[in-house]
C-alpha atoms as a PDB file:
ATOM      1  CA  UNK A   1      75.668   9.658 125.450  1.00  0.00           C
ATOM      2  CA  UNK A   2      74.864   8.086 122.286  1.00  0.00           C
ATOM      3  CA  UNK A   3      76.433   5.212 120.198  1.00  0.00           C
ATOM      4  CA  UNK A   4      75.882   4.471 116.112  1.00  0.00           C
ATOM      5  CA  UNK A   5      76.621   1.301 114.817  1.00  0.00           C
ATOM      6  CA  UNK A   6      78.138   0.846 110.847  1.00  0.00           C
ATOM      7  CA  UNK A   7      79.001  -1.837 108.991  1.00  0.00           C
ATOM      8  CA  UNK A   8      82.278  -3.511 108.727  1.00  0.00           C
ATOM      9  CA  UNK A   9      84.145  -3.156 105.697  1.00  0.00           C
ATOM     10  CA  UNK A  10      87.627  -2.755 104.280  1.00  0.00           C
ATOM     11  CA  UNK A  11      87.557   0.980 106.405  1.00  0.00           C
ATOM     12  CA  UNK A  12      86.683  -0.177 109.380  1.00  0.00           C
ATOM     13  CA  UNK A  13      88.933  -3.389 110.359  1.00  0.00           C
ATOM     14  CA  UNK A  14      90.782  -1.486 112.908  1.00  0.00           C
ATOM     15  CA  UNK A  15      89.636   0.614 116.508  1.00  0.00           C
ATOM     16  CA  UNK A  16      90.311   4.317 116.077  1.00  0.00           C
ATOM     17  CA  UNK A  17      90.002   6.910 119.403  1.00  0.00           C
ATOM     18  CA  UNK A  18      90.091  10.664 118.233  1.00  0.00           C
ATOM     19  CA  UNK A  19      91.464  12.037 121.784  1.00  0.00           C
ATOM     20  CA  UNK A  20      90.003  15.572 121.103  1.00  0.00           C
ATOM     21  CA  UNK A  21      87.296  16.416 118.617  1.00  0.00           C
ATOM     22  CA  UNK A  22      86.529  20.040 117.658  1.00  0.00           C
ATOM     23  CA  UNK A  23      84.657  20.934 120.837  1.00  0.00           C
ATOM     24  CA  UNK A  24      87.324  19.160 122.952  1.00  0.00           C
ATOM     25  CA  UNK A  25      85.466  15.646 123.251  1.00  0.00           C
ATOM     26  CA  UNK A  26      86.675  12.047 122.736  1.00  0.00           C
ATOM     27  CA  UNK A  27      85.184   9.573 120.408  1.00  0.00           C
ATOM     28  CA  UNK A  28      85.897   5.910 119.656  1.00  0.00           C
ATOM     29  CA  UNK A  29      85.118   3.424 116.925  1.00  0.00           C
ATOM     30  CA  UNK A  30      85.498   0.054 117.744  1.00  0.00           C
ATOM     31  CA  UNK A  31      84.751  -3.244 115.957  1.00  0.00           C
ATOM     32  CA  UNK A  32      82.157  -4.945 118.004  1.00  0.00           C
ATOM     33  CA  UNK A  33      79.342  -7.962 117.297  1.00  0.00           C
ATOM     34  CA  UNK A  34      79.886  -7.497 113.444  1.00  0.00           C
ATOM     35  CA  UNK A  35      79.821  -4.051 113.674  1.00  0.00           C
ATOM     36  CA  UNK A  36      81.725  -0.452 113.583  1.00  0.00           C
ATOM     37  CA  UNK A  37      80.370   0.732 117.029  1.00  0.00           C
ATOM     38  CA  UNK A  38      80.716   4.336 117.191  1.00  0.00           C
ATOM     39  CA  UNK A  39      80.179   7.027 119.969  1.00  0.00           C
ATOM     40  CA  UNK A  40      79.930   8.632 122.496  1.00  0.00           C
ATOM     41  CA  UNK A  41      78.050  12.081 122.942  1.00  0.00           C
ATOM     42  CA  UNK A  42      77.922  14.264 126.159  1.00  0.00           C
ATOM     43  CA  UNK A  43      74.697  16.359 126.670  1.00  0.00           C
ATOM     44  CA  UNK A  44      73.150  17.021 129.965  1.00  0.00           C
ATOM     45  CA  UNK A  45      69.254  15.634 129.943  1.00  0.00           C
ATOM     46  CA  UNK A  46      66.422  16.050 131.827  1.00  0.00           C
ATOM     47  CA  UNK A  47      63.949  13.369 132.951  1.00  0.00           C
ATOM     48  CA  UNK A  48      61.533  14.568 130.151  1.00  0.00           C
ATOM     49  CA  UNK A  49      64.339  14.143 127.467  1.00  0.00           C
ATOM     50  CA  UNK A  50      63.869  10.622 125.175  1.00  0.00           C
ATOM     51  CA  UNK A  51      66.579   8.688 124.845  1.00  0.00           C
ATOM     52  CA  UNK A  52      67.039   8.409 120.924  1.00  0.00           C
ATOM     53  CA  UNK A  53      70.188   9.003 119.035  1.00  0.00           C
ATOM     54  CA  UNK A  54      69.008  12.466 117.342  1.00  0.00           C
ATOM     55  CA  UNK A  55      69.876  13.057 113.897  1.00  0.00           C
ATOM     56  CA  UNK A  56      72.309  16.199 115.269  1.00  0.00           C
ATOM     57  CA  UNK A  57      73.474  13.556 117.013  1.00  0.00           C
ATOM     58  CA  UNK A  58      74.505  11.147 114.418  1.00  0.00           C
ATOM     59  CA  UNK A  59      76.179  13.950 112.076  1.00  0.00           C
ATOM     60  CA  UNK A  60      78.175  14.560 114.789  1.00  0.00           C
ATOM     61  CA  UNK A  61      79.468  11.523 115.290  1.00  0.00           C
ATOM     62  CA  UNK A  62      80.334  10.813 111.471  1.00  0.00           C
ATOM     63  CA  UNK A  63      81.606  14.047 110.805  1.00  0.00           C
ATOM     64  CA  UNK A  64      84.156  13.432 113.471  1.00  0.00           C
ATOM     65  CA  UNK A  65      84.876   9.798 111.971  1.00  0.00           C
ATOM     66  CA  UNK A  66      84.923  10.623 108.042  1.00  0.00           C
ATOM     67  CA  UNK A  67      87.949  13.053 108.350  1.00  0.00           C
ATOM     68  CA  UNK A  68      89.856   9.629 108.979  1.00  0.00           C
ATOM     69  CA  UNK A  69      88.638   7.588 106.447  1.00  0.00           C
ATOM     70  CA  UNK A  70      89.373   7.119 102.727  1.00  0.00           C
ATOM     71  CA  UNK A  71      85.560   6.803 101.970  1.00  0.00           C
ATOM     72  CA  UNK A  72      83.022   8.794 104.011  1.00  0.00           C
ATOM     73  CA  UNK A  73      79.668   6.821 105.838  1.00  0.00           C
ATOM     74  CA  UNK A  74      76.418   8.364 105.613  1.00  0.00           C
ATOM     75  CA  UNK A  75      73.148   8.337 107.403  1.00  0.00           C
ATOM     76  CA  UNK A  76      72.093   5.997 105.284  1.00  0.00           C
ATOM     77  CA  UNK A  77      74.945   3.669 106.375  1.00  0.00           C
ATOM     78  CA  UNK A  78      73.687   3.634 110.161  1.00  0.00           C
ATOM     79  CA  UNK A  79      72.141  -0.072 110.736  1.00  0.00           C
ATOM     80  CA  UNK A  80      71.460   0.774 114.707  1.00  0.00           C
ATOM     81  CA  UNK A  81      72.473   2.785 117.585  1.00  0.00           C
ATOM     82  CA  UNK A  82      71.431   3.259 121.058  1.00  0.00           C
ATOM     83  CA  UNK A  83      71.275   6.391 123.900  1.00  0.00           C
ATOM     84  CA  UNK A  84      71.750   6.347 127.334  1.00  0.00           C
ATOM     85  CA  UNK A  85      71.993   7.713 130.604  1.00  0.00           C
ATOM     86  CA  UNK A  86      75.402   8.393 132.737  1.00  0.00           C
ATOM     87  CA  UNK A  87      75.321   9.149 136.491  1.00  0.00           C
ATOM     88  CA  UNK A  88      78.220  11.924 136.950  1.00  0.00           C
ATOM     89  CA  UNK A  89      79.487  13.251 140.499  1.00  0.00           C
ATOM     90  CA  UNK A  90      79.040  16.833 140.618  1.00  0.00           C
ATOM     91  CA  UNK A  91      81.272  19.203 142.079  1.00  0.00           C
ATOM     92  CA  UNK A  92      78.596  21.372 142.630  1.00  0.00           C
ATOM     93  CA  UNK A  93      79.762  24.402 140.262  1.00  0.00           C
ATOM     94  CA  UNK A  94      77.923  25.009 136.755  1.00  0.00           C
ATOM     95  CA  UNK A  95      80.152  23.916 133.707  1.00  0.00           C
ATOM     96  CA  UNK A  96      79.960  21.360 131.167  1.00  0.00           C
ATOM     97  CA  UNK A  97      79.387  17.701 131.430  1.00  0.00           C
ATOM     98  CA  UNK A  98      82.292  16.233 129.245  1.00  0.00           C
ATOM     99  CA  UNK A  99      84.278  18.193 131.853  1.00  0.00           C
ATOM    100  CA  UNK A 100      83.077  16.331 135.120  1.00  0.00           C
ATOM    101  CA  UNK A 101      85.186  12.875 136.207  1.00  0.00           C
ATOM    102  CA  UNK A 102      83.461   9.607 135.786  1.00  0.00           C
ATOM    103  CA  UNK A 103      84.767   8.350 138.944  1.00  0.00           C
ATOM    104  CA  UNK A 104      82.327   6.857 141.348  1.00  0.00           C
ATOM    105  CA  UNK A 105      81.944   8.483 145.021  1.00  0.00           C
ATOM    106  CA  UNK A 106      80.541   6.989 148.342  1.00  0.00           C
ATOM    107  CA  UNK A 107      79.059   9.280 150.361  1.00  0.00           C
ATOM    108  CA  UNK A 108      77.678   8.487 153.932  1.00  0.00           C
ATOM    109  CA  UNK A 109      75.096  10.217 155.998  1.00  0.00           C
ATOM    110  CA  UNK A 110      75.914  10.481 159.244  1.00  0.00           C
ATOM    111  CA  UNK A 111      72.639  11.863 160.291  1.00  0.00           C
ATOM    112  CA  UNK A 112      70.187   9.269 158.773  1.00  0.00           C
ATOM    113  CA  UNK A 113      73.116   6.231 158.373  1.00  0.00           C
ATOM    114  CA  UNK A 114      71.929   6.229 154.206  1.00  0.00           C
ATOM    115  CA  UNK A 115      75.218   5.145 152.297  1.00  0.00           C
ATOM    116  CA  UNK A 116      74.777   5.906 148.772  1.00  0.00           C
ATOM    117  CA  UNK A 117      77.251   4.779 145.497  1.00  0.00           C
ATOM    118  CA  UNK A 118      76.785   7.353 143.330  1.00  0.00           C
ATOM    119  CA  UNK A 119      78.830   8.079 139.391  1.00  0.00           C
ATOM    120  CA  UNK A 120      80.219   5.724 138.082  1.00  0.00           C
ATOM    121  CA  UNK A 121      80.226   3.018 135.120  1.00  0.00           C
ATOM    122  CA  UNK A 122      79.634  -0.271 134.239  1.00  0.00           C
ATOM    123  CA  UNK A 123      83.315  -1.733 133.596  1.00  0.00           C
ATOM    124  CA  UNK A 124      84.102  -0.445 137.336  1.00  0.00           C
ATOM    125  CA  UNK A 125      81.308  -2.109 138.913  1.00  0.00           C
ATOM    126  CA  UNK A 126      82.974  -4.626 141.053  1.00  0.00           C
ATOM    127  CA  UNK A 127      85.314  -1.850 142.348  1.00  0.00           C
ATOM    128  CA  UNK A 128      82.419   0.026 142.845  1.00  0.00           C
ATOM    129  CA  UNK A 129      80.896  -2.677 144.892  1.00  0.00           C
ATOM    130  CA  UNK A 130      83.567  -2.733 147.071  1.00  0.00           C
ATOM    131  CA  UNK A 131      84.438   0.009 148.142  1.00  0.00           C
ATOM    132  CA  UNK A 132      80.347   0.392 148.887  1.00  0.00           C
ATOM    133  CA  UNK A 133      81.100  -2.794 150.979  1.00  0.00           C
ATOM    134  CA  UNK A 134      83.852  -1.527 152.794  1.00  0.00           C
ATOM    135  CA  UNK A 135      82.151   2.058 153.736  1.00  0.00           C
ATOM    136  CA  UNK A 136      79.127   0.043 155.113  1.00  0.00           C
ATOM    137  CA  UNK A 137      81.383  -2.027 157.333  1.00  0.00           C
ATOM    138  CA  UNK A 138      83.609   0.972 158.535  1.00  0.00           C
ATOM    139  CA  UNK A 139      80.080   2.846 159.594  1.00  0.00           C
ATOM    140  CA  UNK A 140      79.133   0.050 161.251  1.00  0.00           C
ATOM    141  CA  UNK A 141      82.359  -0.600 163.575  1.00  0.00           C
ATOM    142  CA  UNK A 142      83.243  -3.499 162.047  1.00  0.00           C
ATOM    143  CA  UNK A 143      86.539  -4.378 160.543  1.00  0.00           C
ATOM    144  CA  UNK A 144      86.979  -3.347 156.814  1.00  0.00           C
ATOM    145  CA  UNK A 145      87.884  -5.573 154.296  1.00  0.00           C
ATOM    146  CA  UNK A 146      86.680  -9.067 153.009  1.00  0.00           C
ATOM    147  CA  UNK A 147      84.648  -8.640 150.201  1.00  0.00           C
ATOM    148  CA  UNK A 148      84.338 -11.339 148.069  1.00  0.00           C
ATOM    149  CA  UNK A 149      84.176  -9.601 144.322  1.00  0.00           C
ATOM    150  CA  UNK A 150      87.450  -9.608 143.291  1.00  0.00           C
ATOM    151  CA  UNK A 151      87.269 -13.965 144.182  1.00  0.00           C
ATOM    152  CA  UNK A 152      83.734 -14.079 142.601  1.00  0.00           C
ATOM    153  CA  UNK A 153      83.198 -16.012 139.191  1.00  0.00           C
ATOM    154  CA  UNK A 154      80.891 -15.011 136.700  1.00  0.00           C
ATOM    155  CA  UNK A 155      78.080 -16.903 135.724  1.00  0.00           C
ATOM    156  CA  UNK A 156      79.648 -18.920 132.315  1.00  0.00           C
ATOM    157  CA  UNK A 157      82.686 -18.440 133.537  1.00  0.00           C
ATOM    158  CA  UNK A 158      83.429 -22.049 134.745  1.00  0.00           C
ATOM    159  CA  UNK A 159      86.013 -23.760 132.417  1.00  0.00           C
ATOM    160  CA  UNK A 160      85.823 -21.276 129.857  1.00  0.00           C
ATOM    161  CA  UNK A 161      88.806 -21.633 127.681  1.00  0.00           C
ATOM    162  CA  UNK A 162      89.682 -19.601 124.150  1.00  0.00           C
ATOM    163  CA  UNK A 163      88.429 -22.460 122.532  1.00  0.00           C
ATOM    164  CA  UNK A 164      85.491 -23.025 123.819  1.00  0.00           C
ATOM    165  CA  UNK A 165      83.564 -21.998 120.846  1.00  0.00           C
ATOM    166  CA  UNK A 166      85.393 -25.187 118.686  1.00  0.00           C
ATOM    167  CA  UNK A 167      84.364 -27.574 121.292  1.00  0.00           C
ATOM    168  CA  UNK A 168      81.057 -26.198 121.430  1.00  0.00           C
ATOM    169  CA  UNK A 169      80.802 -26.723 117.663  1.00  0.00           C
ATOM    170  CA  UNK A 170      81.899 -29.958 117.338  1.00  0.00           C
ATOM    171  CA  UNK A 171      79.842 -31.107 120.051  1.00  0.00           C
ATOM    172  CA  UNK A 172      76.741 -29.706 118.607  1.00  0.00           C
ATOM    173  CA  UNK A 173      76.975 -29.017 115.135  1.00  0.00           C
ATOM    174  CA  UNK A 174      76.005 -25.954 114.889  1.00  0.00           C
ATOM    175  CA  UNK A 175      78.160 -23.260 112.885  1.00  0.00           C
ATOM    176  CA  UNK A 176      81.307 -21.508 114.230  1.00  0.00           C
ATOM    177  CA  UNK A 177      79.651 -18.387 113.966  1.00  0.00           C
ATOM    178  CA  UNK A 178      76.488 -19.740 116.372  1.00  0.00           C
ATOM    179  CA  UNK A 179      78.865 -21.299 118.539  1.00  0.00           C
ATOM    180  CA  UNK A 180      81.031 -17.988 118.809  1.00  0.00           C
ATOM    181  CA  UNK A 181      77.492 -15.751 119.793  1.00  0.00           C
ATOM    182  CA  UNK A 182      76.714 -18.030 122.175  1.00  0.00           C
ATOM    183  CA  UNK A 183      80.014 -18.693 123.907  1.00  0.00           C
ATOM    184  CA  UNK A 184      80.573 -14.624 123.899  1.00  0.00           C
ATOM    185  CA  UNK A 185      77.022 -14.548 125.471  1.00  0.00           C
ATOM    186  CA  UNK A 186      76.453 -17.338 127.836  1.00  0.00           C
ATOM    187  CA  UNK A 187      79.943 -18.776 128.470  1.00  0.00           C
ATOM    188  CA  UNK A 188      79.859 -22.280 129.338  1.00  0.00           C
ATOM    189  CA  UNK A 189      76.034 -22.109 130.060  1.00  0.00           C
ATOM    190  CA  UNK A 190      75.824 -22.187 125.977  1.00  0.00           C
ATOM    191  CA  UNK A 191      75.876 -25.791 126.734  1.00  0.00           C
ATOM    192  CA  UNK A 192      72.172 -25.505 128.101  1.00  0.00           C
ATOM    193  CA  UNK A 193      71.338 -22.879 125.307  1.00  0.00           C
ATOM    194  CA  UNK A 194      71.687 -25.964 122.675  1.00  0.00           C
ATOM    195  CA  UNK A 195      70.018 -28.517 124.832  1.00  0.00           C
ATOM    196  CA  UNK A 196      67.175 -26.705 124.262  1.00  0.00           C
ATOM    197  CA  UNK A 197      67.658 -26.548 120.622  1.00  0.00           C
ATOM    198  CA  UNK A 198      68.213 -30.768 120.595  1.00  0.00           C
ATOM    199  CA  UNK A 199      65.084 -31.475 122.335  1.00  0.00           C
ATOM    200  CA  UNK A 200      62.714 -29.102 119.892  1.00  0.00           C
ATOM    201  CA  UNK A 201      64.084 -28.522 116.703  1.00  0.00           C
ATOM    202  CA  UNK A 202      62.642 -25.461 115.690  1.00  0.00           C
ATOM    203  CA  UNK A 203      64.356 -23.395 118.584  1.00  0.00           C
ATOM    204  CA  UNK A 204      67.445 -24.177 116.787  1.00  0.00           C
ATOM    205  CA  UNK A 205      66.847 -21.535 113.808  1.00  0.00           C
ATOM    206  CA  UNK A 206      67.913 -18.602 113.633  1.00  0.00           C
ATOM    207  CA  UNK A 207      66.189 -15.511 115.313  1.00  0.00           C
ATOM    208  CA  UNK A 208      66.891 -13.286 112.108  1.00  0.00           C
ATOM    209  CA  UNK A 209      68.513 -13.178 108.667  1.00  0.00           C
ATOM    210  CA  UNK A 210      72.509 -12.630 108.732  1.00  0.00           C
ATOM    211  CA  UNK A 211      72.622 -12.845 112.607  1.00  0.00           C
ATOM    212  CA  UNK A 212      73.783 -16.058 114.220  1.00  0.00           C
ATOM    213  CA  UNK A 213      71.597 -15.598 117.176  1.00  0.00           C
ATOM    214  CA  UNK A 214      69.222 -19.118 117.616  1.00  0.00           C
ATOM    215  CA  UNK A 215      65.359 -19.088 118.902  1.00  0.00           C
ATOM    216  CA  UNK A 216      66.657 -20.912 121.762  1.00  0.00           C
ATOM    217  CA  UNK A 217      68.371 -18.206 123.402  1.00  0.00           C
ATOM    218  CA  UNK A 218      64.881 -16.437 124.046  1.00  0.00           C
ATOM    219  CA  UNK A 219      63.492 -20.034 125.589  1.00  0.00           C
ATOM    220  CA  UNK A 220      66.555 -20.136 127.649  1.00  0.00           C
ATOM    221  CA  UNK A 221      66.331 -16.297 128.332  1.00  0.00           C
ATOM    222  CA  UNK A 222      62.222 -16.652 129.550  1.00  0.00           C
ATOM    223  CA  UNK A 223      63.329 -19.837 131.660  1.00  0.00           C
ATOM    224  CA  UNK A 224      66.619 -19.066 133.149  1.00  0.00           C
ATOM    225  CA  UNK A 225      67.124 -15.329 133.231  1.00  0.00           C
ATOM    226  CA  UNK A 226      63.607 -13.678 133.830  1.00  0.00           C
ATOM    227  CA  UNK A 227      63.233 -12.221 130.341  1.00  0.00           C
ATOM    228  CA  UNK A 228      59.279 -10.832 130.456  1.00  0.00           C
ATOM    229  CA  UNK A 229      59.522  -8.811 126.354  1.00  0.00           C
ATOM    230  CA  UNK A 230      60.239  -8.443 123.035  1.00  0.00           C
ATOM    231  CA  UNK A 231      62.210  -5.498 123.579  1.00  0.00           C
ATOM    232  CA  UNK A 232      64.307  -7.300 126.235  1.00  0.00           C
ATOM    233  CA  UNK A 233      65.159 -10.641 124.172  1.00  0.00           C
ATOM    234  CA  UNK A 234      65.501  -8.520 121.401  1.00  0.00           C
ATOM    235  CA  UNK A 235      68.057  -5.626 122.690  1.00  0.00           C
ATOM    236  CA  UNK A 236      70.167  -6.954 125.813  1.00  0.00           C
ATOM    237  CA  UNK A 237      69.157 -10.779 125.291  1.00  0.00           C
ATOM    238  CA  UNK A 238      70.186 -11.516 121.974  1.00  0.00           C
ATOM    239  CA  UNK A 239      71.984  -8.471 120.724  1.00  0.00           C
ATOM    240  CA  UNK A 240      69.932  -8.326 117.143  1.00  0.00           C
ATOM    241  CA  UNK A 241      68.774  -4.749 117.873  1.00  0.00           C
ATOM    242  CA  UNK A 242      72.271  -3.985 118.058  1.00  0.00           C
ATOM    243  CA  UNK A 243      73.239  -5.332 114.730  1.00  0.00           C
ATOM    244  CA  UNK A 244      70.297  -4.187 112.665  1.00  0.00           C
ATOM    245  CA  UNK A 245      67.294  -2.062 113.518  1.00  0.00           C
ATOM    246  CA  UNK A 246      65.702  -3.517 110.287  1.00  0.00           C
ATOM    247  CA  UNK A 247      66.248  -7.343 110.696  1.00  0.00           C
ATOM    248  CA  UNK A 248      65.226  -7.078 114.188  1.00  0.00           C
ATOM    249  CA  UNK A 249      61.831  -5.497 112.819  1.00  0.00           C
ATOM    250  CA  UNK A 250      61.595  -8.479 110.029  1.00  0.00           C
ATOM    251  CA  UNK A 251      62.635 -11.153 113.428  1.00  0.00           C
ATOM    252  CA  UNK A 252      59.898  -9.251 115.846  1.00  0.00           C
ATOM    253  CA  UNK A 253      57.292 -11.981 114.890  1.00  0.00           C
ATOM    254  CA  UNK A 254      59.125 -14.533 114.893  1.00  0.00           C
ATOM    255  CA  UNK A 255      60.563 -13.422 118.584  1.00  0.00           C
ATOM    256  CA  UNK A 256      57.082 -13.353 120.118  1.00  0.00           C
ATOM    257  CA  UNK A 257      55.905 -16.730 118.967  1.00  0.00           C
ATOM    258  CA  UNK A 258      58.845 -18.183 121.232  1.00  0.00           C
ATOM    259  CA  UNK A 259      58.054 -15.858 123.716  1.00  0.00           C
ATOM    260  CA  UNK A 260      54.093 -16.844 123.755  1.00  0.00           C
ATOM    261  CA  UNK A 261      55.203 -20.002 124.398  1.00  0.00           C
ATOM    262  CA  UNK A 262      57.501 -19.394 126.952  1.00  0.00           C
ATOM    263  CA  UNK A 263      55.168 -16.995 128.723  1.00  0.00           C
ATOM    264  CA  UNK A 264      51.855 -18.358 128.337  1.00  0.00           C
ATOM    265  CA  UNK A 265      50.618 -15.108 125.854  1.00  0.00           C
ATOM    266  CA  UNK A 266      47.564 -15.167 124.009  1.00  0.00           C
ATOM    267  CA  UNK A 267      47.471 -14.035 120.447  1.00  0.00           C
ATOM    268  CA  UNK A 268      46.396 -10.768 121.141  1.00  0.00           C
ATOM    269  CA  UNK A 269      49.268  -9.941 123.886  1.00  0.00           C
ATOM    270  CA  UNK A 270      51.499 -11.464 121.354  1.00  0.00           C
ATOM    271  CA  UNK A 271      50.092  -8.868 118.578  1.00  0.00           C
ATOM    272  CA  UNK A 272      50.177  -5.826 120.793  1.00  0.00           C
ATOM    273  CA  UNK A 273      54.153  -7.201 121.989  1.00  0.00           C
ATOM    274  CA  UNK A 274      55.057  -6.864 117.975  1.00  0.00           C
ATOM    275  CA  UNK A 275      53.344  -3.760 116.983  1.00  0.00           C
ATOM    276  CA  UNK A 276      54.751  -1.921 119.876  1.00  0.00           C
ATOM    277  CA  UNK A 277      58.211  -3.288 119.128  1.00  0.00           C
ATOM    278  CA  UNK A 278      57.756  -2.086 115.820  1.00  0.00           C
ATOM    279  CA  UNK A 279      56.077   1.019 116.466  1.00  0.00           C
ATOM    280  CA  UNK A 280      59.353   2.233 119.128  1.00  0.00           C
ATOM    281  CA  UNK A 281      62.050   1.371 116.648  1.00  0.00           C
ATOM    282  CA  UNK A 282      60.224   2.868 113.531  1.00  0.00           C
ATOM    283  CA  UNK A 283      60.264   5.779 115.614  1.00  0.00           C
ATOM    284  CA  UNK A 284      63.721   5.923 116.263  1.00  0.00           C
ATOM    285  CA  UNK A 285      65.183   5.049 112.515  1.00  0.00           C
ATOM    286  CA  UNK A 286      62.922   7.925 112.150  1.00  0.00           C
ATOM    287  CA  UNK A 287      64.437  10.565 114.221  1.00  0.00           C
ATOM    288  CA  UNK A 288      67.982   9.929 113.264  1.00  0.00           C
ATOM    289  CA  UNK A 289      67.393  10.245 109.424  1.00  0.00           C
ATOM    290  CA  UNK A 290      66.359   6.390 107.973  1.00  0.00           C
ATOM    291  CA  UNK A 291      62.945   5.312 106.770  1.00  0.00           C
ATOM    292  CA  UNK A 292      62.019   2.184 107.778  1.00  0.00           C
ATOM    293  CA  UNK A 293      62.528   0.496 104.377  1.00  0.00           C
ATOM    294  CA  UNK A 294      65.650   2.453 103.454  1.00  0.00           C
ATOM    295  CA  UNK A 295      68.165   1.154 106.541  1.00  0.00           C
ATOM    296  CA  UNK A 296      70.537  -1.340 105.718  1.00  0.00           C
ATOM    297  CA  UNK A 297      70.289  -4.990 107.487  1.00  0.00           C
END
């Protein structure tokens, strides 16, 4: 499945879900982080297939949203996007993937006692876990029930309030956009995320231009949360790759110099940690259709 990301604008301020597109699928556009987040695909893949949105891909996905919209988007228009894998539960006849459930399934083997989880998705993970939890017990004899998931906090989560992000400004001074990023990334750990920031100054600017992400979330990241690369502080860290392939290519350097310091680099790991960064997503704004000077930030 694959997922473009647009700009906001005056077309976009509302979530749309077309329920069947012309071969039958469903599609969503959702505001999300700033942007129009638009997807998904369904295509079986192989493990030789990269995971890049494909520029098939991408008309596909706009030709389904135009129809709706007073003013069309273009390639051009595309700022990011992402692919990925989904694990789906086959029944074991041939057919299409958008046609198979994305439930999850636990299946036990008697012979060997190997208990696999297998389908499933992220925003069912907890349910997932338990019912894992519950088969293992039942194999083993032992009463079912217990598990502690539904009980279990979050890490953040501790006196988070909907105004968190206020208090977290006024304490800190930082903007209310900053303070928003954080609190919808770290919770109340954001706390520790601008502690960081107070005791060296220059973690508190910005990772990249437009994007209210700070330098300290990759110290915190490297410290706290065993972020090792670019790509990772980048991407699922910080979010910037999200927002825009091309600021996230004008932030790489600035990325790795808080990242040598955090993980002892020298200047030629640092180099090579860039260039590669650069390299992967030059490659990708390539495939779908955008040079690397032509996408918008």
């Amino acid at each position: 499945g694959v997922h473009i990301l647009l700009p906001l604008d005056e077309r976009t301020i509302d979530a749309m879900v077309v329920p069947k597109t012309d071969d039958g699928r469903v599609i969503f556009a959702i505001p999300w982080l700033g942007r129009l987040l638009v997807g998904t695909t369904d295509d079986e893949v192989t493990h030789d297939d990269e995971l890049v949105v494909k520029r098939s891909e991408a008309d596909y996905l706009l030709r389904q949203l135009n129809r709706y919209l007073s003013r069309p988007f273009t390639i051009e228009d595309i700022v990011g996007g992402f692919a990925g894998v989904r694990p789906l539960v086959s029944s074991g006849k041939p057919g299409k993937t958008k046609k198979l459930i994305r439930e999850h399934e636990v299946e036990v083997d008697h012979e060997s006692g190997l208990i696999s989880i297998m389908g499933g998705k992220w925003t069912t993970y907890r349910a997932m876990a338990e019912d894992t939890i519950d088969a293992v017990q039942q194999h083993l004899g032992l009463p079912v029930g217990g598990c502690t998931t539904r009980e279990h906090h979050l890490s953040g989560s501790e006196g988070y309030s909907a105004d968190y992000p206020q208090t977290l400004a006024a304490k800190y001074g930082v903007p209310d956009s900053t303070a928003r990023h954080l609190s919808e990334k770290f919770g109340t750990n954001a706390g520790a995320v601008l502690d960081l920031a107070r005791q060296q100054s220059e973690l508190a600017q910005p990772i990249g231009e437009g994007y209210p992400a700070i330098r300290a979330e990759i110290a915190y990241s490297a410290r706290n949360e065993m972020a090792a690369t670019l790509d990772d502080v980048l991407e699922r860290r910080t979010g910037l790759q999200f927002y825009s392939w091309k600021t996230a290519i004008a932030a790489a350097p600035v990325a790795a110099t808080v990242m040598q310091k955090e993980m002892g680099w020298d200047d030629a790991h640092r180099q090579r940690e860039v260039d590669d960064y650069v390299r992967t997503i030059s490659g990708w704004m390539e495939k779908i259709g955008l040079a690397k000077g032509g996408a918008k930030a």
